[in-house]
C-alpha atoms as a PDB file:
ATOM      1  CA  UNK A   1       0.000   0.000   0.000  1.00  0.00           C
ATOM      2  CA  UNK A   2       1.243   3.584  -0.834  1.00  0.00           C
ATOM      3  CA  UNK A   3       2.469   5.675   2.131  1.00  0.00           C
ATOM      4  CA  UNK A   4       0.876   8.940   3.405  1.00  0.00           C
ATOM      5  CA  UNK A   5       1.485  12.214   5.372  1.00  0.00           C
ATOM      6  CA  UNK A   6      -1.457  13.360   7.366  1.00  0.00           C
ATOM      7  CA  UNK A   7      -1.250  17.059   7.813  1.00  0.00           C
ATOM      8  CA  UNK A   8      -3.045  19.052  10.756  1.00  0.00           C
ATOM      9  CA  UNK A   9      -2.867  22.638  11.163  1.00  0.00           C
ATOM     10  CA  UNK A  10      -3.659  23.415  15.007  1.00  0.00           C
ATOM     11  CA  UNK A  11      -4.713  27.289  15.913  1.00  0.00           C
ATOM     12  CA  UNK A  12      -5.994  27.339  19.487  1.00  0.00           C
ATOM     13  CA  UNK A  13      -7.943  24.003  19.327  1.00  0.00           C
ATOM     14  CA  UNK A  14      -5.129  21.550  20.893  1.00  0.00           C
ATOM     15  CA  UNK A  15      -8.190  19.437  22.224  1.00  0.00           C
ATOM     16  CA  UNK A  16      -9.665  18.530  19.364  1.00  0.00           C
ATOM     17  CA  UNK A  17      -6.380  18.041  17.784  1.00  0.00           C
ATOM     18  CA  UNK A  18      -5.835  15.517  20.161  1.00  0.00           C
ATOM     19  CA  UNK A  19      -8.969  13.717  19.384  1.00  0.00           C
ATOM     20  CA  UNK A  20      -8.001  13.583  15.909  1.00  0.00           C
ATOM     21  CA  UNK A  21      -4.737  12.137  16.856  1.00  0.00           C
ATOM     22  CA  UNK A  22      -6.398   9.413  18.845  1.00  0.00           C
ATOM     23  CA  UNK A  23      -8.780   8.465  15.952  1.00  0.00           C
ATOM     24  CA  UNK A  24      -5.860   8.455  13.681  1.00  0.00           C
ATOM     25  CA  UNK A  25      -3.554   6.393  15.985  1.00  0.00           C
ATOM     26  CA  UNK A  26      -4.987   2.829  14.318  1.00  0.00           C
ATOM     27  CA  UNK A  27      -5.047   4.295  10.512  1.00  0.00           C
ATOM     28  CA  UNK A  28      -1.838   5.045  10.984  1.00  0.00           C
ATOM     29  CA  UNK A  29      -0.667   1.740  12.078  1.00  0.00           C
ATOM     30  CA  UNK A  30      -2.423  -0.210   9.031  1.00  0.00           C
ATOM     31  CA  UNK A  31      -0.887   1.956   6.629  1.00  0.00           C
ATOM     32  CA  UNK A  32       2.552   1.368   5.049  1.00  0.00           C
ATOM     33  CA  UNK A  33       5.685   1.902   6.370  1.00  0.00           C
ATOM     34  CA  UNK A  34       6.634   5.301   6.197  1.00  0.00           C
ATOM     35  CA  UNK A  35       3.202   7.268   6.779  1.00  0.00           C
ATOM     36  CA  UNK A  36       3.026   9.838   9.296  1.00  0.00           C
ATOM     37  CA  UNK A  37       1.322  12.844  10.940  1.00  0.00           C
ATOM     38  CA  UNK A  38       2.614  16.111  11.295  1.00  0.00           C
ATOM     39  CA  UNK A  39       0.660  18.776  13.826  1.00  0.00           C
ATOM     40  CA  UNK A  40       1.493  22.143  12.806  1.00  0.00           C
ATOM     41  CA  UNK A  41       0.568  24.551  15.397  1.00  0.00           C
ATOM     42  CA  UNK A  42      -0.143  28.464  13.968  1.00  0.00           C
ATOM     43  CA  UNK A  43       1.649  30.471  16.472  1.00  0.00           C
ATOM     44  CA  UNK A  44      -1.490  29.946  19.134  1.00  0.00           C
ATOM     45  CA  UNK A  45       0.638  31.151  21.950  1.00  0.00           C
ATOM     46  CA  UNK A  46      -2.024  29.545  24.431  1.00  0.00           C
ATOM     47  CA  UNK A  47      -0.342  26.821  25.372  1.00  0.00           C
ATOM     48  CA  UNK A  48      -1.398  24.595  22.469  1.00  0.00           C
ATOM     49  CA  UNK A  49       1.507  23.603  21.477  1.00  0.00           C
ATOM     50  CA  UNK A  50       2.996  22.502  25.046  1.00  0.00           C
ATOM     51  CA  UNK A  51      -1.007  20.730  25.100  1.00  0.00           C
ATOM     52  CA  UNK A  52       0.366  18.527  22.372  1.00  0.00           C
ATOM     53  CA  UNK A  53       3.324  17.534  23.194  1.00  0.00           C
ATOM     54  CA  UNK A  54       2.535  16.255  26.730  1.00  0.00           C
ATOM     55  CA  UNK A  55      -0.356  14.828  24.577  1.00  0.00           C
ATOM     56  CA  UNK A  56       1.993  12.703  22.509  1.00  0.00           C
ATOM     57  CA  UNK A  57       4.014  12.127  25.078  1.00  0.00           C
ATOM     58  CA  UNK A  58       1.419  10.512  27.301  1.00  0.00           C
ATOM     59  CA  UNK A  59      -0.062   8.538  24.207  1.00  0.00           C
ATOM     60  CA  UNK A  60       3.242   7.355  23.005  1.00  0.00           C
ATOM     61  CA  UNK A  61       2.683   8.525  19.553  1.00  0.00           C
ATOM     62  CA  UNK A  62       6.043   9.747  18.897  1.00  0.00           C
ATOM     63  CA  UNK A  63       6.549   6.618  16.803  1.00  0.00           C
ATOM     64  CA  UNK A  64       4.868   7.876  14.195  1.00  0.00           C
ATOM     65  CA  UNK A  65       3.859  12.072  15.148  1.00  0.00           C
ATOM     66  CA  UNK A  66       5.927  14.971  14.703  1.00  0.00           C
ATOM     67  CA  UNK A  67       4.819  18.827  16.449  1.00  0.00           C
ATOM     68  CA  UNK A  68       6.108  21.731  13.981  1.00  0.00           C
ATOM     69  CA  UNK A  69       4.966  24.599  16.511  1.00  0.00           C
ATOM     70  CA  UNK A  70       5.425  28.074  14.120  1.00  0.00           C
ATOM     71  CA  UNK A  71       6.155  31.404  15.923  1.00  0.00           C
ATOM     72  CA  UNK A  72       3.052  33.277  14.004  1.00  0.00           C
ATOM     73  CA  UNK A  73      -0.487  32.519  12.122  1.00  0.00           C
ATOM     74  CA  UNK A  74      -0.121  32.401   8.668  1.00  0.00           C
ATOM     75  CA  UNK A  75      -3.196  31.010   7.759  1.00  0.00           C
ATOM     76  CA  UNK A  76      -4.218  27.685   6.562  1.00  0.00           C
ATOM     77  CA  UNK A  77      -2.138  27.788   3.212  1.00  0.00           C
ATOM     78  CA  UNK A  78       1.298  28.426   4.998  1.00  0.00           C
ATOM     79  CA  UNK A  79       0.761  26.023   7.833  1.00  0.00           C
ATOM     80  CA  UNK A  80      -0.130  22.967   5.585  1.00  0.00           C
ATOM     81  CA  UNK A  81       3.314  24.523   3.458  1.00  0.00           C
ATOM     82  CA  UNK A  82       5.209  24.681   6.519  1.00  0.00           C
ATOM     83  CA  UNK A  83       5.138  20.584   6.608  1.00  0.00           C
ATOM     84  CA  UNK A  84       4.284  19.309   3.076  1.00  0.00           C
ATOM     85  CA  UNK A  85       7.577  21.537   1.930  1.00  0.00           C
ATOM     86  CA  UNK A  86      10.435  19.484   3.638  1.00  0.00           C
ATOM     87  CA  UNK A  87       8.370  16.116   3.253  1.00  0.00           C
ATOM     88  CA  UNK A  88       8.059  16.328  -0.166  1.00  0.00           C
ATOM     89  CA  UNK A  89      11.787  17.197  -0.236  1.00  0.00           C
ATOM     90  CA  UNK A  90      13.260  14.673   1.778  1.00  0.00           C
ATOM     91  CA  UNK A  91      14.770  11.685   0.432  1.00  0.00           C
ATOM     92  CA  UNK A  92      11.620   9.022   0.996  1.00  0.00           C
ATOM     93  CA  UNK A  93       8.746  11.650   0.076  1.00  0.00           C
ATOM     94  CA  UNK A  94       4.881  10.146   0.624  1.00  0.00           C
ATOM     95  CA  UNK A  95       2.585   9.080  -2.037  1.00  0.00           C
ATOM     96  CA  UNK A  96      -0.211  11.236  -0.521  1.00  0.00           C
ATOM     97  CA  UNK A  97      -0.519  13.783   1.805  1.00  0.00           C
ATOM     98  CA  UNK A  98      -3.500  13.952   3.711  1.00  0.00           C
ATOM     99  CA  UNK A  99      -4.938  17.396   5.201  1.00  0.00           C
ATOM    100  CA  UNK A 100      -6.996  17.262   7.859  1.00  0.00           C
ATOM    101  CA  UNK A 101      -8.805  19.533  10.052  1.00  0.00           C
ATOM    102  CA  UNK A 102      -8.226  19.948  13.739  1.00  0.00           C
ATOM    103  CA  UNK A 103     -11.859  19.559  14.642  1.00  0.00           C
ATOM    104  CA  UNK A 104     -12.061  16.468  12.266  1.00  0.00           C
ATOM    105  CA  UNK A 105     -12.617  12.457  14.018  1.00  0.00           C
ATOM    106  CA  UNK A 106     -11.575   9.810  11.513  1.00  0.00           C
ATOM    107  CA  UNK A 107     -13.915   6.928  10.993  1.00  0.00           C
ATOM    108  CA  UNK A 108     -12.008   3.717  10.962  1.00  0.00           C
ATOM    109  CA  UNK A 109     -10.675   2.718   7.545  1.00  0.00           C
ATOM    110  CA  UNK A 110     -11.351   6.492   6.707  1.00  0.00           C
ATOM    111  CA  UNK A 111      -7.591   6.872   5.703  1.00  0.00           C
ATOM    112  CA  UNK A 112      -6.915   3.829   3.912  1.00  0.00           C
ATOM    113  CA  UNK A 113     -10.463   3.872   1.700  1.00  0.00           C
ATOM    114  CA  UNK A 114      -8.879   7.134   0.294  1.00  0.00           C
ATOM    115  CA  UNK A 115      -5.698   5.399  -0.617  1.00  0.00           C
ATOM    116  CA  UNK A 116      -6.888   2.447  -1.903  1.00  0.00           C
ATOM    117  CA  UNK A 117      -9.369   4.797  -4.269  1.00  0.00           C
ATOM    118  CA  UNK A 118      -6.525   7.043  -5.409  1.00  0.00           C
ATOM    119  CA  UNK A 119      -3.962   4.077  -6.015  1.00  0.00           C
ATOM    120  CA  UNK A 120      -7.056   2.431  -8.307  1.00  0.00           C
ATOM    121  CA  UNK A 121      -7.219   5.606  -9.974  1.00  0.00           C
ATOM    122  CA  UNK A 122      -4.102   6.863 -11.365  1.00  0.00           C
ATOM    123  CA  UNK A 123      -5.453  10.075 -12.912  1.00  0.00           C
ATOM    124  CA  UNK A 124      -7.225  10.802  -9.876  1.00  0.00           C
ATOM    125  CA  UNK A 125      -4.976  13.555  -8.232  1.00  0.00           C
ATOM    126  CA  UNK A 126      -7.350  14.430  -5.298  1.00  0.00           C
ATOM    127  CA  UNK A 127      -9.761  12.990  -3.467  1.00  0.00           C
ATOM    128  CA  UNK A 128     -11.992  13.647  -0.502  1.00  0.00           C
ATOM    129  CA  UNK A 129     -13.784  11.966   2.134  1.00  0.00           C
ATOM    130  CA  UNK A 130     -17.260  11.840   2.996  1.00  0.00           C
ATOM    131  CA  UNK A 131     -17.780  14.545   6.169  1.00  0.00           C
ATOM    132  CA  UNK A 132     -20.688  14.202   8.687  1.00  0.00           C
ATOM    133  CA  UNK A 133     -22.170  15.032  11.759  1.00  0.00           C
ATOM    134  CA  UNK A 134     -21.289  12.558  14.797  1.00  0.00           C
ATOM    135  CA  UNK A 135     -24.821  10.946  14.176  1.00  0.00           C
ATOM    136  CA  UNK A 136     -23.736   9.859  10.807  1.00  0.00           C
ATOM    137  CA  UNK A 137     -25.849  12.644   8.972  1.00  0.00           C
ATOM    138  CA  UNK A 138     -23.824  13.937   5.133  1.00  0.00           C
ATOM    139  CA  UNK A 139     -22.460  17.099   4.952  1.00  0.00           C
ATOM    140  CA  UNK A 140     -22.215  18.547   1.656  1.00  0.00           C
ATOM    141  CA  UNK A 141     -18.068  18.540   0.877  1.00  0.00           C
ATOM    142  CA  UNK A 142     -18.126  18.240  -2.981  1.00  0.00           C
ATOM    143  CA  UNK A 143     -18.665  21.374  -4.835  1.00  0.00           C
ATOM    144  CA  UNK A 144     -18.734  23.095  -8.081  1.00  0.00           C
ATOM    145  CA  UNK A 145     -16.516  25.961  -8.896  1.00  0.00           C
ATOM    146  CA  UNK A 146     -17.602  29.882  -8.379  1.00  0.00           C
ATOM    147  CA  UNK A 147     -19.036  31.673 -10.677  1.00  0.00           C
ATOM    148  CA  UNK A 148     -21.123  34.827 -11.713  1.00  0.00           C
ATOM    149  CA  UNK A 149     -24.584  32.765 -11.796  1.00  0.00           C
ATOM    150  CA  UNK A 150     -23.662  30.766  -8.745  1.00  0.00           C
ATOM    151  CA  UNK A 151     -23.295  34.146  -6.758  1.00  0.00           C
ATOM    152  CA  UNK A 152     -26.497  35.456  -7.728  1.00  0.00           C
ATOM    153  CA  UNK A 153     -28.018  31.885  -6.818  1.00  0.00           C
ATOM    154  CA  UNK A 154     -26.050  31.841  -3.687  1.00  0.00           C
ATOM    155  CA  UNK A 155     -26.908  35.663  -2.957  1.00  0.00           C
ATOM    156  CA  UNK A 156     -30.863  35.215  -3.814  1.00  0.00           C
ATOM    157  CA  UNK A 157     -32.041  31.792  -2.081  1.00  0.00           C
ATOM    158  CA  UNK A 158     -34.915  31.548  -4.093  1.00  0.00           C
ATOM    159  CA  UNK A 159     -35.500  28.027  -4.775  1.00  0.00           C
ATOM    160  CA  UNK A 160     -37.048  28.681  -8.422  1.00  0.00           C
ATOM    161  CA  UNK A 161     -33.965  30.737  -9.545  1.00  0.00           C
ATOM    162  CA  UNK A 162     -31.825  27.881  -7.454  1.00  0.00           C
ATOM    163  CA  UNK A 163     -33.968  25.688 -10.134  1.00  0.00           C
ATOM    164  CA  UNK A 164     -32.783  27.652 -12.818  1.00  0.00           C
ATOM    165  CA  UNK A 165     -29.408  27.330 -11.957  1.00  0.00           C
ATOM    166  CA  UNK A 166     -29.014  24.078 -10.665  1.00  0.00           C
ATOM    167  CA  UNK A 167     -25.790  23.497 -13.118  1.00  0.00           C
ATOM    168  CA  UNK A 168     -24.002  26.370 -11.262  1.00  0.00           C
ATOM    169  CA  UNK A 169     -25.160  25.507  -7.667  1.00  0.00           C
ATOM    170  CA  UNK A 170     -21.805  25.600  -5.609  1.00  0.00           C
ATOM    171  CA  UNK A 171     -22.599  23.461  -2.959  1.00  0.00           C
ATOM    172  CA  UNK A 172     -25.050  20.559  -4.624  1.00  0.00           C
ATOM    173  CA  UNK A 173     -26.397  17.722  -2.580  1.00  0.00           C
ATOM    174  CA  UNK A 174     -24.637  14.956  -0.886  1.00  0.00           C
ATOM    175  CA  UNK A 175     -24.628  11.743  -2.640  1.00  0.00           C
ATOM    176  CA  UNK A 176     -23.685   8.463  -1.350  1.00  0.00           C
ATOM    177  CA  UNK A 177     -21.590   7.219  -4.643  1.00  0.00           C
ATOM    178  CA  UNK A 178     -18.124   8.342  -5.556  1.00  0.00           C
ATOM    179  CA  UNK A 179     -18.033  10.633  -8.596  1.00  0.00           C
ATOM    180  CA  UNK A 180     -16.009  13.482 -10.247  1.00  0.00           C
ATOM    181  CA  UNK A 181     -16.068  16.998  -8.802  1.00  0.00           C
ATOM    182  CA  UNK A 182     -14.709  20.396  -9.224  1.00  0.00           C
ATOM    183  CA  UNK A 183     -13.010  20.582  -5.961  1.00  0.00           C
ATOM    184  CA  UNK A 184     -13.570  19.328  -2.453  1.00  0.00           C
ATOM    185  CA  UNK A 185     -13.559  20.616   1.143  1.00  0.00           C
ATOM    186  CA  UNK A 186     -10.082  20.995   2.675  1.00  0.00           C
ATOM    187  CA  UNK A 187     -10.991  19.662   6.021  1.00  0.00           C
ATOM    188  CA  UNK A 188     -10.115  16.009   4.865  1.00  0.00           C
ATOM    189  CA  UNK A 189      -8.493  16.240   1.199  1.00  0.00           C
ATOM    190  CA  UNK A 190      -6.139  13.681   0.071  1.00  0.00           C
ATOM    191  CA  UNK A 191      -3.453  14.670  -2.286  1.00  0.00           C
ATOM    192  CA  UNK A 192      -1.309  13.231  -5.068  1.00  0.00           C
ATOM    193  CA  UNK A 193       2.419  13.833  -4.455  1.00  0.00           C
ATOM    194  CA  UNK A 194       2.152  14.344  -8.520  1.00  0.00           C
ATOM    195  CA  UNK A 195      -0.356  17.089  -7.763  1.00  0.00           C
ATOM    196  CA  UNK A 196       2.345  19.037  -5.909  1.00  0.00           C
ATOM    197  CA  UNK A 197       4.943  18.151  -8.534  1.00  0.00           C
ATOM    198  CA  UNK A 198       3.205  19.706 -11.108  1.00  0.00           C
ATOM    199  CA  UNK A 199       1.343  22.238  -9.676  1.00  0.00           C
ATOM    200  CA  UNK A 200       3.311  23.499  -6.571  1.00  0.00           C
ATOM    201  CA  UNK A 201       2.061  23.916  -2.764  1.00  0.00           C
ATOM    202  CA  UNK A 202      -1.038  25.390  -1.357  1.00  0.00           C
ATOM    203  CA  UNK A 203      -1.167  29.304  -2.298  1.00  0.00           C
ATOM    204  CA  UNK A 204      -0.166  31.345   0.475  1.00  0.00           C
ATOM    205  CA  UNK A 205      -1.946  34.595  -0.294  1.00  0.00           C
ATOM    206  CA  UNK A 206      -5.457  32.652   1.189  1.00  0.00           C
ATOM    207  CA  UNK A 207      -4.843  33.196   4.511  1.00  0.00           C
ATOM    208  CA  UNK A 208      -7.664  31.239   5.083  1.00  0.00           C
ATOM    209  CA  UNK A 209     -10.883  29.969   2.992  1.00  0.00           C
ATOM    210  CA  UNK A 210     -10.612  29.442  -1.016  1.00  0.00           C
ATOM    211  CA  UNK A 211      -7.447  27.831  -1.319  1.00  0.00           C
ATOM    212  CA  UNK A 212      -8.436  24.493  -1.449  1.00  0.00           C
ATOM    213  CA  UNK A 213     -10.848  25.919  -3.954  1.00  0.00           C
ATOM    214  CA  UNK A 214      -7.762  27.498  -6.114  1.00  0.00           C
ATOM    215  CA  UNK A 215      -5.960  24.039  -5.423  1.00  0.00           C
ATOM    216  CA  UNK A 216      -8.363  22.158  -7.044  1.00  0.00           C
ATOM    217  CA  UNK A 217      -8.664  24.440 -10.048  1.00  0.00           C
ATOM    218  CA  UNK A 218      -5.365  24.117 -10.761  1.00  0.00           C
ATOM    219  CA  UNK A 219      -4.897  20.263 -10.450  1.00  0.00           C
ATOM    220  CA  UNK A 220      -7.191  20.485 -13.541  1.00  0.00           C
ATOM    221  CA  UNK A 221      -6.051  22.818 -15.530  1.00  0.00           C
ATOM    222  CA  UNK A 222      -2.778  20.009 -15.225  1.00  0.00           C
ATOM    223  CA  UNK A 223      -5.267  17.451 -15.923  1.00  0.00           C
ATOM    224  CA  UNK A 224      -5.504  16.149 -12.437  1.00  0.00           C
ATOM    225  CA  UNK A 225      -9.143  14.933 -11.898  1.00  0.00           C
ATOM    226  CA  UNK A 226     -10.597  15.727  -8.290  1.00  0.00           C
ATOM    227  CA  UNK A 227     -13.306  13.416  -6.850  1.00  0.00           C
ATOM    228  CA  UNK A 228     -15.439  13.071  -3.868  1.00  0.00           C
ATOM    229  CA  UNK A 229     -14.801   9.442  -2.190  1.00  0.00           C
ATOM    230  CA  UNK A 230     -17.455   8.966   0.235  1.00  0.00           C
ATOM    231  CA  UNK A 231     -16.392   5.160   1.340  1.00  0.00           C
ATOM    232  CA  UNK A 232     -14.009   6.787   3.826  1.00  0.00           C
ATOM    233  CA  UNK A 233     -15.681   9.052   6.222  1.00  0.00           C
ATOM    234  CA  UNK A 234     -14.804  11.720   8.773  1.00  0.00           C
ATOM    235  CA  UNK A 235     -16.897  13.536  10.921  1.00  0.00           C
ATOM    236  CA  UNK A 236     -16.550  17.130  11.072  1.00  0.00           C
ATOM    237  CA  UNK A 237     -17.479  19.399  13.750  1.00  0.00           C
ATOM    238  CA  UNK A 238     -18.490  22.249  11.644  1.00  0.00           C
ATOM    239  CA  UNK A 239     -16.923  25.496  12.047  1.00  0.00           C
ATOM    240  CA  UNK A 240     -15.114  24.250  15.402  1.00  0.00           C
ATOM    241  CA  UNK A 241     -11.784  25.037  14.482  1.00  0.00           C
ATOM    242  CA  UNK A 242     -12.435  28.397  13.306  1.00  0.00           C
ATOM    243  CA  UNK A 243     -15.978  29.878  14.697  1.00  0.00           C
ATOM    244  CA  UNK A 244     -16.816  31.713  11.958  1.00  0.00           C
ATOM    245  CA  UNK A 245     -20.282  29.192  11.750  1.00  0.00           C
ATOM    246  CA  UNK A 246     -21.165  31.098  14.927  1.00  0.00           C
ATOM    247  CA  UNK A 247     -24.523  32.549  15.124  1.00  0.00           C
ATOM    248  CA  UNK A 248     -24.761  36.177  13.662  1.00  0.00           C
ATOM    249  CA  UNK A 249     -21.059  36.482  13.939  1.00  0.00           C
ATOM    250  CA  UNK A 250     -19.397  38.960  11.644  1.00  0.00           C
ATOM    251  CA  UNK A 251     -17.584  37.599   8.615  1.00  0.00           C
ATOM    252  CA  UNK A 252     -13.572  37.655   8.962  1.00  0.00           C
ATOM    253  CA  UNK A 253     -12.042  40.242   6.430  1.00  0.00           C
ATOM    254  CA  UNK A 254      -9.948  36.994   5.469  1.00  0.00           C
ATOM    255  CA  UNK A 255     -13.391  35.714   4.465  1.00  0.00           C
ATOM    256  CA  UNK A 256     -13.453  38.470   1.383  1.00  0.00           C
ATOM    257  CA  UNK A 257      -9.882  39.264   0.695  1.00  0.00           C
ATOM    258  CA  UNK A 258      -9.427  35.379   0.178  1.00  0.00           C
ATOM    259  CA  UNK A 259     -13.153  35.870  -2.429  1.00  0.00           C
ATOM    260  CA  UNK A 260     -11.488  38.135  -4.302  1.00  0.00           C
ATOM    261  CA  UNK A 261      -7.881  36.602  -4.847  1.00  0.00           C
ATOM    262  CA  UNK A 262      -9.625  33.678  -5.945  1.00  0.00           C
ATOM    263  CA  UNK A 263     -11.751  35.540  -8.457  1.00  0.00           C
ATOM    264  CA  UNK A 264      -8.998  37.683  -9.630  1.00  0.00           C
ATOM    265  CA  UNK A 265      -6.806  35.081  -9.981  1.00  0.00           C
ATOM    266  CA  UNK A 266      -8.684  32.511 -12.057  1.00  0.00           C
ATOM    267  CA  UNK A 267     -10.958  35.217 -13.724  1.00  0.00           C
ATOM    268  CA  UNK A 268      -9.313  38.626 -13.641  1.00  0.00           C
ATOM    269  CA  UNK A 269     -10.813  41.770 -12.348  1.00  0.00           C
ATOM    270  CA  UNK A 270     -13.950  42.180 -14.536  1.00  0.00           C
ATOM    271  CA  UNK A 271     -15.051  38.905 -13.623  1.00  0.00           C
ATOM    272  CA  UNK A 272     -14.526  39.309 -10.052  1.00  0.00           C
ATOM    273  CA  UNK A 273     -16.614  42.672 -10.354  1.00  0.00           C
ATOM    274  CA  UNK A 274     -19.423  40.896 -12.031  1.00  0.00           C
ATOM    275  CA  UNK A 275     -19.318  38.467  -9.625  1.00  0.00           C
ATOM    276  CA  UNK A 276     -19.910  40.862  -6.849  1.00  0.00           C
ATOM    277  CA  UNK A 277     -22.318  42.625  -8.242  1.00  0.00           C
ATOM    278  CA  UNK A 278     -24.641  39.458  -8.742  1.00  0.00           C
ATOM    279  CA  UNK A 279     -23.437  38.750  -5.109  1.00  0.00           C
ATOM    280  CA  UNK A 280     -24.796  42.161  -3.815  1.00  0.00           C
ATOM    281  CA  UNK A 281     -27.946  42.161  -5.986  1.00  0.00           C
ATOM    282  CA  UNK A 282     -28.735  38.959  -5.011  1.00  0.00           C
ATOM    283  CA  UNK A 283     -28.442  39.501  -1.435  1.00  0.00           C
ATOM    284  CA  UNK A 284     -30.153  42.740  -1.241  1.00  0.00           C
ATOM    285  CA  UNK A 285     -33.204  41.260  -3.122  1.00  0.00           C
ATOM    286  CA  UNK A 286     -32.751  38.376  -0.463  1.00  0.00           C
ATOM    287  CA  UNK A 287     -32.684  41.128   2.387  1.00  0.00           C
ATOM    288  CA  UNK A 288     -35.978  42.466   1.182  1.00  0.00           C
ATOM    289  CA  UNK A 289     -37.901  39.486   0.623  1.00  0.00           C
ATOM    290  CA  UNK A 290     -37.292  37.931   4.470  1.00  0.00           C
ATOM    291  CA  UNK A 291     -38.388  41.712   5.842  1.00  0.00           C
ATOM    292  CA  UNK A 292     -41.509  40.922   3.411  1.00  0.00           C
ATOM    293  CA  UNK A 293     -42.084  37.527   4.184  1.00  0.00           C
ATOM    294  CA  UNK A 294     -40.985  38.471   7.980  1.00  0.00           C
ATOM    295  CA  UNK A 295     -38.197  35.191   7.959  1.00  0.00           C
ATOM    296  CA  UNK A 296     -36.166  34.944  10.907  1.00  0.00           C
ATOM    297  CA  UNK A 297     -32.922  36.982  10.502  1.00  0.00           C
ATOM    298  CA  UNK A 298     -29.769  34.006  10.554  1.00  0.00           C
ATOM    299  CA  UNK A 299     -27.258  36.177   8.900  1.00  0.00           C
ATOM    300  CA  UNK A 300     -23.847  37.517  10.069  1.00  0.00           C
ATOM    301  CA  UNK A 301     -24.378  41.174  11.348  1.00  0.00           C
ATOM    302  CA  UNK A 302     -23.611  43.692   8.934  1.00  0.00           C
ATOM    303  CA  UNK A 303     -22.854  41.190   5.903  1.00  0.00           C
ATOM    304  CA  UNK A 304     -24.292  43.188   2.938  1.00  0.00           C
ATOM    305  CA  UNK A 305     -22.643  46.367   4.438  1.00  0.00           C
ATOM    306  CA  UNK A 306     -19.354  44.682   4.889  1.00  0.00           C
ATOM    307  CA  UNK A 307     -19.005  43.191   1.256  1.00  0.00           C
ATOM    308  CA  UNK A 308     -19.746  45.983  -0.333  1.00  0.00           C
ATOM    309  CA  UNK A 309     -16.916  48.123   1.481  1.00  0.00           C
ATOM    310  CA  UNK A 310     -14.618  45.175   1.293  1.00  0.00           C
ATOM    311  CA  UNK A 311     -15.155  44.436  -2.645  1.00  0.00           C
ATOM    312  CA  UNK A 312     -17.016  47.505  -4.124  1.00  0.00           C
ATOM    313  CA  UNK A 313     -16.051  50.824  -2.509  1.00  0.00           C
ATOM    314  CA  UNK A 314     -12.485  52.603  -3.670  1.00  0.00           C
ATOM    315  CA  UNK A 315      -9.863  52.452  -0.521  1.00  0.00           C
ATOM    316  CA  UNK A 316     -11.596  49.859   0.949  1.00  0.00           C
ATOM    317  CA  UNK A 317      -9.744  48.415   4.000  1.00  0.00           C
ATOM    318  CA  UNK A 318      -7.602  45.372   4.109  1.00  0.00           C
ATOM    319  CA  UNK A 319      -8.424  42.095   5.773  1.00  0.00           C
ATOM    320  CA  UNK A 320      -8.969  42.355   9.412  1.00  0.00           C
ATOM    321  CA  UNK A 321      -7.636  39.067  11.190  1.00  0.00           C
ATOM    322  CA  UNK A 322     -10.816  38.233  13.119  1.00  0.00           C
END
């Protein structure tokens, strides 16, 4: 069986890190020779990273764990970079590498399902597993790429214009058989070593949100296929790791600079303008219809208000970091 590098990036969450560890403590040992984890830690300066090392420690999981504790956040991007650069350089690099979210528990056979699908599949460059809620329930974690009619969809929640555009729909249905995707959520994405050979690392611009997104566009545009695996699942604690599911709390500025690289850079600027304005018209027709229809009010605070000085307004400000 092909070897693999499970990546974690830890900010802040060294508890739920450590439940992932413990789920991944058998998967590592049926794997082959070789296959390891790496827990990056992003600079949390609460004690995290001192959390994890007595945690290994205690488990005796240094056999097959390494701690790479950074002196500063650099997002998601860097801190996945910040372990799959040396690995891939050193002199017995790992078929895949695995990246996995801190607030992540691995079913068992989760890991190995993945490799066994990707080593059956040798123009399959990425794969991803199934997520779900801890009572087994799908969460959608294969999606279509962004575009101008899928932010007017996304914007408007209208279910007969979601009708309309069901070709476009970014985040489509779960289904329960493996297929061919655009890209797939980061929080358990297995990855080629071939992928990285030909298309380089993560991109560290994203501090955090869209770069798995630009990953997976530009596996294909190397003609790496991406597919959604669903034989190996994970289950996910939504939003756990970063809070930004939170009720009614504010979107990051992250959240829109990282929007806007990723239409810039695939699309270019006129794009990226169109797709903000169907974004914004889509939303403020949204805005009116639940004050019509008097719908319960579930959105972050100030969201419209905050994209449009983020994306539309001259000197808008940079990203703010929470």
């Amino acid at each position: 069986m092909s070897s693999v590098h499970v990546v974690i990036v830890n900010y802040r969450t060294a508890g739920l890190t450590v439940d992932c560890l413990r789920s991944l403590a058998p998967e590592v040992a049926a794997l082959a020779g070789g296959s390891r984890v790496t827990v990056v830690d992003g600079g949390s300066a609460d004690g995290s990273a001192e959390h994890l090392a007595a945690a290994v420690a205690a488990e005796a999981w240094g056999g097959w764990c390494d701690l790479l504790p950074l002196a500063e956040n650099r997002g998601f991007a860097a801190g996945n970079n910040a372990a799959i650069r040396p690995v891939l350089a050193g002199p017995n690099p790992p078929d895949y590498v695995l990246l996995l979210n801190p607030d992540t528990v691995v079913r068992p056979g989760a890991v190995r399902t993945l490799v066994e699908f990707l080593d059956a599949r040798p123009r399959v460059g990425i794969a991803g597993s199934r997520l779900e809620d801890p009572d087994g329930t799908p969460q959608v974690s294969a999606f279509r790429f962004h575009g101008i009619a899928s932010q007017f969809e996304g914007g408007l929640r209208l279910g007969v214009v979601s009708r309309l555009f069901w070709r476009q729909v970014v985040a489509p249905p779960a289904r329960d058989e493996a297929h061919p995707t655009d890209w797939v959520s980061g929080a358990a994405m297995m990855v080629r070593r071939a992928v990285f050979d030909a298309v380089g690392l993560l991109d560290e611009g994203y501090f955090l949100y869209f770069e798995e997104t630009d990953f997976c566009r530009r596996a294909r545009r190397a003609g790496w296929g991406c597919w959604y695996a669903p034989a190996g699942r994970v289950v996910h604690l939504v939003g756990q790791s970063t809070g930004i599911t939170a009720p009614r709390r504010r979107v990051p500025g992250y959240w829109f600079a990282s929007r806007q690289r990723y239409f810039r850079r695939n699309h270019g600027r006129g794009y990226a303008l169109l797709a903000d304005l169907a974004w914004a018209a889509g939303y403020a027709l949204w805005r009116v219809r639940r004050r019509v229809q008097r719908k319960p009010d579930t959105d972050p605070v100030g969201l419209l208000g905050d994209f449009v000085r983020y994306n539309l307004l001259p000197g808008r400000p940079g990203p703010r970091a929470a």
